[in-house]
Protein backbone atom coordinates (compact mmCIF):
# COMPACT_ATOMS: atom_id res chain seq x y z
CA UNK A 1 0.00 0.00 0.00
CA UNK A 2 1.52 3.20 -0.85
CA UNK A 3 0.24 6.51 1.03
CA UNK A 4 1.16 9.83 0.56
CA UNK A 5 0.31 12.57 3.03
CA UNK A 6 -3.29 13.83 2.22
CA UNK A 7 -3.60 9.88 2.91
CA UNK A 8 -2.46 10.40 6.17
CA UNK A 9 -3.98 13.40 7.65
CA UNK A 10 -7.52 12.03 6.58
CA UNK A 11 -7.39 8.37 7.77
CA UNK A 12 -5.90 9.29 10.92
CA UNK A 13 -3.23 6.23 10.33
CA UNK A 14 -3.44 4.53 13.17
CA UNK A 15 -0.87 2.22 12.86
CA UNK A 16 0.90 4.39 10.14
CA UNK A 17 0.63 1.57 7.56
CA UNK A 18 3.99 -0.25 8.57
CA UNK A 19 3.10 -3.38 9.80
CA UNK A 20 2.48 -2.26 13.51
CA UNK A 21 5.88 -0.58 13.84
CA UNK A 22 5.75 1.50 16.90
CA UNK A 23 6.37 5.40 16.49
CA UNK A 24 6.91 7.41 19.14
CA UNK A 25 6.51 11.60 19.32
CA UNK A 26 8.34 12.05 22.28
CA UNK A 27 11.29 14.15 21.26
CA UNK A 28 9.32 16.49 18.91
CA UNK A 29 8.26 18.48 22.00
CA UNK A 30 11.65 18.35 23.99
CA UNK A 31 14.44 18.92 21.46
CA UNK A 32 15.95 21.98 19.88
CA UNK A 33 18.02 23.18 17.20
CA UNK A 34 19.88 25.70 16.29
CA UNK A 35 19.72 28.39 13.35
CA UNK A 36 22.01 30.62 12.37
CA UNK A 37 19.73 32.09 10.02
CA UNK A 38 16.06 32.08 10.19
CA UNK A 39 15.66 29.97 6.92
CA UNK A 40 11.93 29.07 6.50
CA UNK A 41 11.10 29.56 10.09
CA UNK A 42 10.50 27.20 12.85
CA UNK A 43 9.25 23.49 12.27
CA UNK A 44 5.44 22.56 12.66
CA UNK A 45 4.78 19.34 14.40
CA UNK A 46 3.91 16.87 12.01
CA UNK A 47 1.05 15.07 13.90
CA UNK A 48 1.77 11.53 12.19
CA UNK A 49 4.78 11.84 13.60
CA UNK A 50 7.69 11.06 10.76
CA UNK A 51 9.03 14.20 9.62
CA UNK A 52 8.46 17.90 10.80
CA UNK A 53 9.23 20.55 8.39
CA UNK A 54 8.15 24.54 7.82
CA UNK A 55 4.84 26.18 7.86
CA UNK A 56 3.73 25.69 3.85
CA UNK A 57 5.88 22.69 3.32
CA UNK A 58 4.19 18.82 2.70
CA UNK A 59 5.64 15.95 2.01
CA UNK A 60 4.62 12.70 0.06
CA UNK A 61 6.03 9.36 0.90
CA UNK A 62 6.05 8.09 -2.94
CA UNK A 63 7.74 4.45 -1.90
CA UNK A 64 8.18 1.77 1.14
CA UNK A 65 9.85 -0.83 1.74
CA UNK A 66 8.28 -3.95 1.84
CA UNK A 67 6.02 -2.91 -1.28
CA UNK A 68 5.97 -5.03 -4.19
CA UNK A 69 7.42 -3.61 -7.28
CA UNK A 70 6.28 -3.95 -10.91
CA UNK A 71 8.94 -7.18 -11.50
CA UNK A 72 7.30 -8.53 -8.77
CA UNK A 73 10.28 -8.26 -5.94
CA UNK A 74 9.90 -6.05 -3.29
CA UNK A 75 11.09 -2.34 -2.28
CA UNK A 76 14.50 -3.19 -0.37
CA UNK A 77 15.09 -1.73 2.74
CA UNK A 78 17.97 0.68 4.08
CA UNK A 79 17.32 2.81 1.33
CA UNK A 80 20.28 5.44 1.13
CA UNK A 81 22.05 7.43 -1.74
CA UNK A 82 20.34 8.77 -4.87
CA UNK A 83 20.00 10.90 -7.58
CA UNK A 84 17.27 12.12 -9.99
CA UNK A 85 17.66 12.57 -13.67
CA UNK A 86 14.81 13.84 -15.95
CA UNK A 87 13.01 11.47 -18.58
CA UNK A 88 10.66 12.61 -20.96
CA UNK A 89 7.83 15.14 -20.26
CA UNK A 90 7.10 15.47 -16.39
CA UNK A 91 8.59 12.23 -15.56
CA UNK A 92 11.73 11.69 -13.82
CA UNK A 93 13.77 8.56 -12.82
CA UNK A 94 15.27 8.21 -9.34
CA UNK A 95 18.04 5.80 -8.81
CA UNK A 96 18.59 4.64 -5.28
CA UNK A 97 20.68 3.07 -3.50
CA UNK A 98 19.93 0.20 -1.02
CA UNK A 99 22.83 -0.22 1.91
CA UNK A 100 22.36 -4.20 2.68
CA UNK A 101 25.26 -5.63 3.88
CA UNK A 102 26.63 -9.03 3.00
CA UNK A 103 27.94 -9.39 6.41
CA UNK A 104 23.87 -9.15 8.22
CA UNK A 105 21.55 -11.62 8.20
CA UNK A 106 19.22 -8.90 8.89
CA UNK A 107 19.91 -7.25 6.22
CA UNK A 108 19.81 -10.33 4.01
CA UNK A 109 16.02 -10.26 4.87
CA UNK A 110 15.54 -6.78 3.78
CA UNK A 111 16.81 -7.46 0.44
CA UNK A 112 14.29 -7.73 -2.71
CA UNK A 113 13.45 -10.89 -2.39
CA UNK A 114 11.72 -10.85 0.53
CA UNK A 115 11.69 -12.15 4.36
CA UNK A 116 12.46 -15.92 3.73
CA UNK A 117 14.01 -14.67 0.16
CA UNK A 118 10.97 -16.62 -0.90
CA UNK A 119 10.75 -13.83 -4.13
CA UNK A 120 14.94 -14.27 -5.02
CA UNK A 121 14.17 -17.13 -7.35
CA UNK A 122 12.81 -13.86 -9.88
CA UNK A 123 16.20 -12.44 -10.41
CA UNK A 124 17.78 -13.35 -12.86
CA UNK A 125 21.48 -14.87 -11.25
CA UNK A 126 23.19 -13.92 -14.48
CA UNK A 127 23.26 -10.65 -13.27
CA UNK A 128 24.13 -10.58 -9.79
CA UNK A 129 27.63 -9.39 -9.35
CA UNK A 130 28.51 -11.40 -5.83
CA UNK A 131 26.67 -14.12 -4.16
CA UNK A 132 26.98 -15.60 -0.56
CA UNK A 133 29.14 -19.19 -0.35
CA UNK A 134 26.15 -21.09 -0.82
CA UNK A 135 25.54 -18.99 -4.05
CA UNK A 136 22.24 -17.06 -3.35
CA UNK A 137 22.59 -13.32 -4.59
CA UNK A 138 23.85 -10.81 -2.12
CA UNK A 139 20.87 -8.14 -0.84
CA UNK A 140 23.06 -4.79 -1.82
CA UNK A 141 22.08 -3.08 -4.98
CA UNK A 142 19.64 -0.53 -6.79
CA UNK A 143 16.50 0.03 -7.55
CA UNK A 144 14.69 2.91 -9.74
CA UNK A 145 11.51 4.40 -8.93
CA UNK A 146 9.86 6.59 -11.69
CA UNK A 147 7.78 9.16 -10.84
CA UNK A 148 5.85 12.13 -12.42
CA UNK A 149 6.21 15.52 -11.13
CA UNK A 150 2.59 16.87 -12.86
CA UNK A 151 0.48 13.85 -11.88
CA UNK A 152 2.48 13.83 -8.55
CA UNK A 153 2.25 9.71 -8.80
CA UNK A 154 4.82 7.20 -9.05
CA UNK A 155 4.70 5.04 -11.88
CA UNK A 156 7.08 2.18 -11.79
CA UNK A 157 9.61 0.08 -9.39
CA UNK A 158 12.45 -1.42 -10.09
CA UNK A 159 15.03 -3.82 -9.15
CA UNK A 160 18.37 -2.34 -11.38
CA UNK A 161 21.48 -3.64 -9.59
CA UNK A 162 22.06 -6.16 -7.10
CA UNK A 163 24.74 -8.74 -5.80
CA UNK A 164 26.77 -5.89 -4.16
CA UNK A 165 27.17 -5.17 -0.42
CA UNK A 166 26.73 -1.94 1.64
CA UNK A 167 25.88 -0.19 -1.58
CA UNK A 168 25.92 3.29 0.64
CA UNK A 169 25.87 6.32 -1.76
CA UNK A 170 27.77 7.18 -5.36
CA UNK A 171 26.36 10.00 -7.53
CA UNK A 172 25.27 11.44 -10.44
CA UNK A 173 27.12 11.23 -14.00
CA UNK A 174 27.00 14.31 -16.45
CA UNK A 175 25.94 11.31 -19.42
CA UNK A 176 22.87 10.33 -17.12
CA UNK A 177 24.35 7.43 -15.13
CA UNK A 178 24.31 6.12 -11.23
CA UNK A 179 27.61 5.28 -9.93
CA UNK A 180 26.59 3.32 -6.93
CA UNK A 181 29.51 2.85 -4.16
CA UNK A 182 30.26 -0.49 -2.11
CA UNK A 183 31.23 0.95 1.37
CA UNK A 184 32.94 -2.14 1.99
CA UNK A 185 35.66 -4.06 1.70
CA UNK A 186 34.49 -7.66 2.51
CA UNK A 187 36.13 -11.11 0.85
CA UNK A 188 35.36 -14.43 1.37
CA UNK A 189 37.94 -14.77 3.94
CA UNK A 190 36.02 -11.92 6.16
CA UNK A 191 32.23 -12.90 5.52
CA UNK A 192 29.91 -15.27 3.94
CA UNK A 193 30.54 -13.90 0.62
CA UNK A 194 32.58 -15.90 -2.46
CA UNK A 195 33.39 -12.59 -3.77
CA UNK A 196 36.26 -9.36 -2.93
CA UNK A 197 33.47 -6.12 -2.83
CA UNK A 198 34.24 -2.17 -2.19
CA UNK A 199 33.76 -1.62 -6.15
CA UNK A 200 32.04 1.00 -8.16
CA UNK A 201 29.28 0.23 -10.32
CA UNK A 202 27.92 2.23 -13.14
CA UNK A 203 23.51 2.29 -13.72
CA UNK A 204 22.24 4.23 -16.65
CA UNK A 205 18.90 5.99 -15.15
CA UNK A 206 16.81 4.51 -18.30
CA UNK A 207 17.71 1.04 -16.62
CA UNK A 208 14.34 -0.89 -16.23
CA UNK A 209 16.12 -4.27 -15.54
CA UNK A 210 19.04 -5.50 -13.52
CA UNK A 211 22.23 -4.29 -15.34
CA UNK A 212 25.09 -6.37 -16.22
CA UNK A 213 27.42 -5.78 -13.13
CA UNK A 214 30.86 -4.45 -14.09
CA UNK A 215 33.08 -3.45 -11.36
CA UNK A 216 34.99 -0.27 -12.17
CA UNK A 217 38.25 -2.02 -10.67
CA UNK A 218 40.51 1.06 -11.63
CA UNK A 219 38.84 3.14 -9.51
CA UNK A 220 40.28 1.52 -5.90
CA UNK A 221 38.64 -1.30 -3.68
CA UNK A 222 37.99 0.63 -0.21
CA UNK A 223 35.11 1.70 1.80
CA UNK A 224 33.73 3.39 -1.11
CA UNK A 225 31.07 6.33 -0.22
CA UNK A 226 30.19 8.79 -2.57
CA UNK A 227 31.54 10.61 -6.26
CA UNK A 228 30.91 13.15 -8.01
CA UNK A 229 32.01 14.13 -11.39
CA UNK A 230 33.52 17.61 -13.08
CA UNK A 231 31.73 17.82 -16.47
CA UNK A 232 34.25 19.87 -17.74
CA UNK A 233 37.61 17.57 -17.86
CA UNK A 234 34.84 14.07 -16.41
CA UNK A 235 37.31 13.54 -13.51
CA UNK A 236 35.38 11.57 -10.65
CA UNK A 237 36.18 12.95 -7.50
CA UNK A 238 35.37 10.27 -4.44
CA UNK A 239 35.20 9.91 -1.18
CA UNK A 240 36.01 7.10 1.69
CA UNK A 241 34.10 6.88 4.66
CA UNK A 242 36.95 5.58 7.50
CA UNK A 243 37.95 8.36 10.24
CA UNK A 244 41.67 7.97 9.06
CA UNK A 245 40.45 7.87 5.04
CA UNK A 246 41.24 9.56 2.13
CA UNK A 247 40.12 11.80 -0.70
CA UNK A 248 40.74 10.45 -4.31
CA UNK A 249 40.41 11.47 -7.70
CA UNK A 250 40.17 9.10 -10.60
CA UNK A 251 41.08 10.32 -14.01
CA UNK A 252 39.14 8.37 -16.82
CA UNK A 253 41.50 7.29 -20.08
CA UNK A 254 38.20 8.26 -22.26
CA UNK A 255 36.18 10.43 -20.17
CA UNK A 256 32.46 9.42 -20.25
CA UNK A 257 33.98 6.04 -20.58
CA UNK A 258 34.40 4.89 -17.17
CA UNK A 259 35.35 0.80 -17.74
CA UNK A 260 38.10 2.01 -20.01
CA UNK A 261 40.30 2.49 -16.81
CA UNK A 262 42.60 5.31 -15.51
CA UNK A 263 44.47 6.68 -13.23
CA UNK A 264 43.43 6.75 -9.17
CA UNK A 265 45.39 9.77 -6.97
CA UNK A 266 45.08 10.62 -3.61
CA UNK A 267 44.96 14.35 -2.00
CA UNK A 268 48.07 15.42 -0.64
CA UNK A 269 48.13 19.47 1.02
CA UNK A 270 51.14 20.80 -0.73
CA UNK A 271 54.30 21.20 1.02
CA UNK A 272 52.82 18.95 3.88
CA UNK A 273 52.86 15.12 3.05
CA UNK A 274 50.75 13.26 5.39
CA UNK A 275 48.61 16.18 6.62
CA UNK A 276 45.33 15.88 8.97
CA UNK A 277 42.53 17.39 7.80
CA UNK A 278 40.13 16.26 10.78
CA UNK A 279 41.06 19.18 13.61
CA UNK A 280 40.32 16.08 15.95
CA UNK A 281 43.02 16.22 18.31
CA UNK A 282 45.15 19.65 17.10
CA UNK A 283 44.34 22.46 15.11
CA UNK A 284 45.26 22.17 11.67
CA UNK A 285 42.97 24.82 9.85
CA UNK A 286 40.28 26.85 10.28
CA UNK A 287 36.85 27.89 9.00
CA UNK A 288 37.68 29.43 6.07
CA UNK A 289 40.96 28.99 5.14
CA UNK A 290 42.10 27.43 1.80
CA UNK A 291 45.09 25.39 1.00
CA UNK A 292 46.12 24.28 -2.06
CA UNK A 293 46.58 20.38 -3.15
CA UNK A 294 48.60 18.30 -4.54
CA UNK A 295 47.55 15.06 -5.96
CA UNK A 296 49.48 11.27 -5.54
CA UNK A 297 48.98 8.64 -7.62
CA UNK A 298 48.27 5.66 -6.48
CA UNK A 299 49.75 2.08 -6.91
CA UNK A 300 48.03 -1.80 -6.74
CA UNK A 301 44.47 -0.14 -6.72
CA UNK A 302 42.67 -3.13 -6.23
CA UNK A 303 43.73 -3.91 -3.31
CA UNK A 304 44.02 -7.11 -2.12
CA UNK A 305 44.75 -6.66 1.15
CA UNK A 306 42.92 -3.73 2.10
CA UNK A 307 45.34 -0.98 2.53
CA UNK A 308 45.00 1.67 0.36
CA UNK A 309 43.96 4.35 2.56
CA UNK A 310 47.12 3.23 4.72
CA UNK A 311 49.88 3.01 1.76
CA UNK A 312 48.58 6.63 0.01
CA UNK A 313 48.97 8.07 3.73
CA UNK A 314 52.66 6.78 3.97
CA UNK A 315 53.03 8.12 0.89
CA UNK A 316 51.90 11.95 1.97
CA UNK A 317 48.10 11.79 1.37
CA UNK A 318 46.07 13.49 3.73
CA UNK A 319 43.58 12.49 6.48
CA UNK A 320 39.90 13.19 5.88
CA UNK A 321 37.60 12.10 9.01
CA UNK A 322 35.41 9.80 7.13
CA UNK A 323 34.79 11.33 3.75
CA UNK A 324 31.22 10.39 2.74
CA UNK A 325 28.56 12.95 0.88
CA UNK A 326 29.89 14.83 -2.46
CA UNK A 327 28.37 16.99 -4.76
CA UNK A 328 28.83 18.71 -8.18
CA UNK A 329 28.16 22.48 -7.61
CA UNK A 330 29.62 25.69 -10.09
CA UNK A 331 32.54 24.35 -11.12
CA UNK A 332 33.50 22.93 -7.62
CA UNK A 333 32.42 20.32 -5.50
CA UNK A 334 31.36 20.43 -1.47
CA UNK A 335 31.74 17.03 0.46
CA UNK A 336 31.15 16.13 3.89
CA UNK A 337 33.96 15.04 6.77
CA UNK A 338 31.06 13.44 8.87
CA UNK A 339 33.51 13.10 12.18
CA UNK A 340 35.87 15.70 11.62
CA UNK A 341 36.43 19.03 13.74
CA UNK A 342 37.11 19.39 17.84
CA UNK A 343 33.57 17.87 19.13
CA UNK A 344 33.86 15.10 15.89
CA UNK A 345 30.36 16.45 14.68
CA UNK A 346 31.39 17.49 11.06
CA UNK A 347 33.15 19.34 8.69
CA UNK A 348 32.06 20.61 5.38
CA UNK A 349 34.55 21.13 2.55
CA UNK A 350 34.84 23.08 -0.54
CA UNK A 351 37.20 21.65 -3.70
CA UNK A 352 38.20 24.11 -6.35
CA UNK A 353 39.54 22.13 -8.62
CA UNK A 354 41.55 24.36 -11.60
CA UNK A 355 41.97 23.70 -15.05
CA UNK A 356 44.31 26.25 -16.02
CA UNK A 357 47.39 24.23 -14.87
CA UNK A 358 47.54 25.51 -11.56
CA UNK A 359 46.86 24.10 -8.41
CA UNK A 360 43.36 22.93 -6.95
CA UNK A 361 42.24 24.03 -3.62
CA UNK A 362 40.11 22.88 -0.49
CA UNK A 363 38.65 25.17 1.93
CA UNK A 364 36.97 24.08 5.48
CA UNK A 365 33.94 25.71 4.89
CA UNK A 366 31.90 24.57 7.66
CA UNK A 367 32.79 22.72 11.07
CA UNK A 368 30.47 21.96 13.95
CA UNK A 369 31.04 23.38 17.33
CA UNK A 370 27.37 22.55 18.48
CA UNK A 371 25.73 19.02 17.52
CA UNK A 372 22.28 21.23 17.80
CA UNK A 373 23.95 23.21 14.90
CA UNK A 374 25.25 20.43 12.57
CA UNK A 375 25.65 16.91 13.73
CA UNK A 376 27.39 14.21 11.63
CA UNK A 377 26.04 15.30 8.40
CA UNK A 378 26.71 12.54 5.84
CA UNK A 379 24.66 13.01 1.78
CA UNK A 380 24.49 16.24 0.49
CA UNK A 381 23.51 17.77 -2.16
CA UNK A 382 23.45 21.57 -3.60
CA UNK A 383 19.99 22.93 -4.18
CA UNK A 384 19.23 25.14 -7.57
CA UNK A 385 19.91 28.01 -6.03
CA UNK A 386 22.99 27.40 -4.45
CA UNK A 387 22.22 26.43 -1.13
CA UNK A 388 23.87 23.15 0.48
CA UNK A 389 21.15 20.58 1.97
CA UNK A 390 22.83 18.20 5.00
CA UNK A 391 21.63 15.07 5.59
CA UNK A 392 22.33 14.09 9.45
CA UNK A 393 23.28 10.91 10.07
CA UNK A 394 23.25 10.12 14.01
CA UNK A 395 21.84 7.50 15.86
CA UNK A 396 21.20 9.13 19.12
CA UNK A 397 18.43 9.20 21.86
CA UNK A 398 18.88 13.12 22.67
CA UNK A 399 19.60 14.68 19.46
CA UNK A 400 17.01 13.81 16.53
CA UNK A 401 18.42 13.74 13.21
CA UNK A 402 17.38 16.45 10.61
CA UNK A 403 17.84 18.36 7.14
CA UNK A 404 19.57 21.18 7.33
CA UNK A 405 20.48 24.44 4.95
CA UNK A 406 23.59 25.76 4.22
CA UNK A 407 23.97 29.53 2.72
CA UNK A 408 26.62 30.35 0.72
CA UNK A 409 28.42 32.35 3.45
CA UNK A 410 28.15 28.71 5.60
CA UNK A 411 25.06 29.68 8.19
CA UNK A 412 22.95 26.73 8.59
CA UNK A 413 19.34 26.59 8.92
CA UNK A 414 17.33 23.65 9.81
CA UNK A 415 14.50 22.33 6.68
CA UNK A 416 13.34 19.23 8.35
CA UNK A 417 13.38 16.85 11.40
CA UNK A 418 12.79 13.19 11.86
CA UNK A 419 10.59 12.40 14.50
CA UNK A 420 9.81 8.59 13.59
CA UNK A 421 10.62 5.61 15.99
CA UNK A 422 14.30 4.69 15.91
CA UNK A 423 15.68 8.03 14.66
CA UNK A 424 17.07 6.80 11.18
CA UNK A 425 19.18 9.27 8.94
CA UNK A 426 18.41 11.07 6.28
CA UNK A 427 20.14 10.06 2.88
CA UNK A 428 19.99 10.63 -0.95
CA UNK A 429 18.91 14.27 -1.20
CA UNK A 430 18.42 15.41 -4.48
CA UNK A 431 15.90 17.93 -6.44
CA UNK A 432 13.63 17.76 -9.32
CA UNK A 433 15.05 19.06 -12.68
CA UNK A 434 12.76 22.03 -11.69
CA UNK A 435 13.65 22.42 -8.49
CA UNK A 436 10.36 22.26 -7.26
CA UNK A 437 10.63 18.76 -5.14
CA UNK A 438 13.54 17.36 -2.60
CA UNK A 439 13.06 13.78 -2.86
CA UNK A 440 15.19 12.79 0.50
CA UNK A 441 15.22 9.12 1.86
CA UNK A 442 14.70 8.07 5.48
CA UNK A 443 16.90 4.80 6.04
CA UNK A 444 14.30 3.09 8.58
CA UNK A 445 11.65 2.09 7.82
CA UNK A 446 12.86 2.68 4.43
CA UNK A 447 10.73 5.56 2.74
CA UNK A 448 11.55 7.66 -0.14
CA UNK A 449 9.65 11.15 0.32
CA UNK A 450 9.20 14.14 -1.97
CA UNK A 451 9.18 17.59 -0.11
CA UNK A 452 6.90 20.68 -1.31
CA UNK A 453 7.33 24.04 -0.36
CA UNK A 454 7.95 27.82 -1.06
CA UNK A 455 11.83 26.63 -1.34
CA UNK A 456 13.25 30.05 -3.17
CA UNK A 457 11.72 31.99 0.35
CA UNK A 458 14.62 31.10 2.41
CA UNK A 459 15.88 34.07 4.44
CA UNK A 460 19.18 34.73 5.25
């Protein structure tokens, strides 16, 4: 059953439609957060309880988990990074990620085929990338949801990837593609898996099958989080999600062309090999300052034994505290340092990269001094007009995880608040082509919602 919000506020939903999961309001009416701009004003209590945002904002939930899609498997859970990518006339696909690890038996039940995998027998094993030892398809993968923005309906589910573990987030392609991340680096000798993971995979968005899996094995195995891509020279720019990882760049042999191979570097600061970013333990930069880079290349990519992170920091790459949202803005990208800064609450930096022939250049453009402020903000995303959205990723019983707005000048503003059972992040932000809808996804119980509102009102 799929129900969007009009749904809710007339049938009262009683047991909110989930299969008598619990909810629970509690925190709504004794947490706060802090602006440091007014934004769209104060949030309104949502009285279903899931998600509290502005006065004259709605939201839709426009997919669950647990539903059955139209090849008859059902929505995944853990939904997490996505993108959306325009189709023709009002329609838009959205390709999402689903993080199921190989490791979890739990999460081996949230996978598309169902409970008892009782539905698994409908993929077809041909294209399944990794199975467990006994040769049943891992969970991980993606699935596509299109939906129309005029008829505000969704119009078809999809299974589009799946054999792959702790597919977390990845990004959008300038040529219309998903590049969903493995934030993993499992083998057979470390799980119940007959495969090595922590690959990239590439998804066209017109995808309305499961694609034929091809790892993108020149672009590093590691905990793989998110990319992004510069349309002008197609250099992917990604991001590792360990608290002593790196920043890489991969630079395509045919760009556009990503199975072709290339080159894999690592982010050095210039004139300081083996620099910490993170401001964890001693003060390394502050808010606003810039530094350029330099940029290491990096050897046995594939990585067998699991070490790339440690071999590019012997060999002068920086620290990032766990690297894990990135996004494409003008002509630079912004990516999130989810445990970096003194109180390990997050950082938010800015890459300039330069095509002239001189250097590139990272600023720390945001870091948290109050977890009411920003608190371990993980997906982002940059909104049409030019404002960073934050999704917070902390599983706490005091602080309740929420959406928050970034201005140019790096004040934050708070869009949205969780306020369902079990405080599950946010993940997957991303706007309509017209900028009139932020589809977000809530990780438990696994809903994909598209937000309304007077978005270009923001004050600052």
């Amino acid at each position: 059953m799929r129900i969007d919000r009009r749904g809710l506020l007339n049938t009262g939903a009683v047991a909110f439609a989930f299969a008598g999961l619990a909810r629970s309001v509690e925190a709504q009416t004794t947490e706060t957060y802090v602006n440091e701009v007014e934004g769209y004003g104060p949030l309104v209590r949502d009285p279903n309880g899931l998600l509290d945002l502005p006065a004259g904002f709605t939201y839709q939930i426009i997919s669950q988990s647990g539903d059955t899609m139209d090849d008859g498997l059902f929505v995944p859970g853990q939904p997490d990074g996505m993108a959306c990518f325009p189709l023709e006339g009002a329609r838009v696909a959205l390709v999402r990620n689903h993080e199921l690890r190989g490791r979890s038996a739990l999460h081996r039940n949230l996978g598309p085929g169902g409970l008892h995998e009782e539905r698994l027998g409908m993929v077809d094993a041909g294209k399944a990338f990794g199975t467990y030892k006994n040769g049943r398809p891992l969970p991980g993968g993606c699935t596509t949801v299109i939906y129309d923005l005029a008829t505000h309906q969704t119009v078809s589910e999809r299974l589009t990837l799946i054999g792959t573990s702790t597919n977390c987030c990845g990004g959008p392609t300038p040529w219309g593609s998903w590049l969903s991340c493995e934030e993993t680096d499992e083998t057979p000798a470390t799980a119940d898996v007959a495969q090595a993971h922590g690959w990239v995979f590439e998804v066209p968005a017109t995808a309305t099958g499961p694609v034929d899996p091809v790892p993108l094995k020149a672009m590093g195995r590691f905990d793989h989080e998110a990319v992004c891509v510069d349309p002008r020279s197609g250099i992917v720019y990604l991001t590792e999600d360990q608290n002593d990882g790196l920043f890489y760049r991969f630079i395509p042999n045919t760009p556009g062309r990503l199975a072709e191979g290339g080159k894999l570097q690592a982010m050095a600061l210039h004139g300081r090999p083996g620099a910490d970013t993170r401001n964890q333990d001693q003060r390394a930069w502050n808010v606003g300052d810039w530094v350029e880079i330099d940029w290491i290349d990096m050897e046995d990519v594939e990585a067998p034994a699991g070490d790339l992170r440690q071999r590019g920091h012997a060999a002068g790459a920086a620290l990032v505290a766990r690297g894990e949202g990135i996004w494409w803005g003008d002509n630079e990208a912004y990516l999130t340092a989810t445990s970096g800064g003194p109180i390990r609450r997050g950082q938010v930096l800015r890459l300039q990269p330069n095509l002239d022939g001189g250097p590139d250049r990272l600023q720390l453009f945001v870091e948290s001094t109050d977890e009411k402020t920003v608190n371990m903000a993980d997906n982002i995303t940059i909104a049409p007009w030019g404002h960073l959205v934050l999704c917070e990723d902390n599983y706490s019983d005091r602080i309740r995880n929420h959406l928050k707005g970034v201005t140019p000048e790096g004040k934050i503003y708070t869009i949205g608040r969780n306020v369902f059972h079990g405080n599950a992040e946010f993940a997957g932000a991303c706007f309509s082509p017209d900028g009139e809808v932020l589809f977000v996804n809530i990780m438990y119980p696994g809903m994909t919602l598209a937000i309304r509102g007077p978005w270009t009102s923001v004050r600052t």
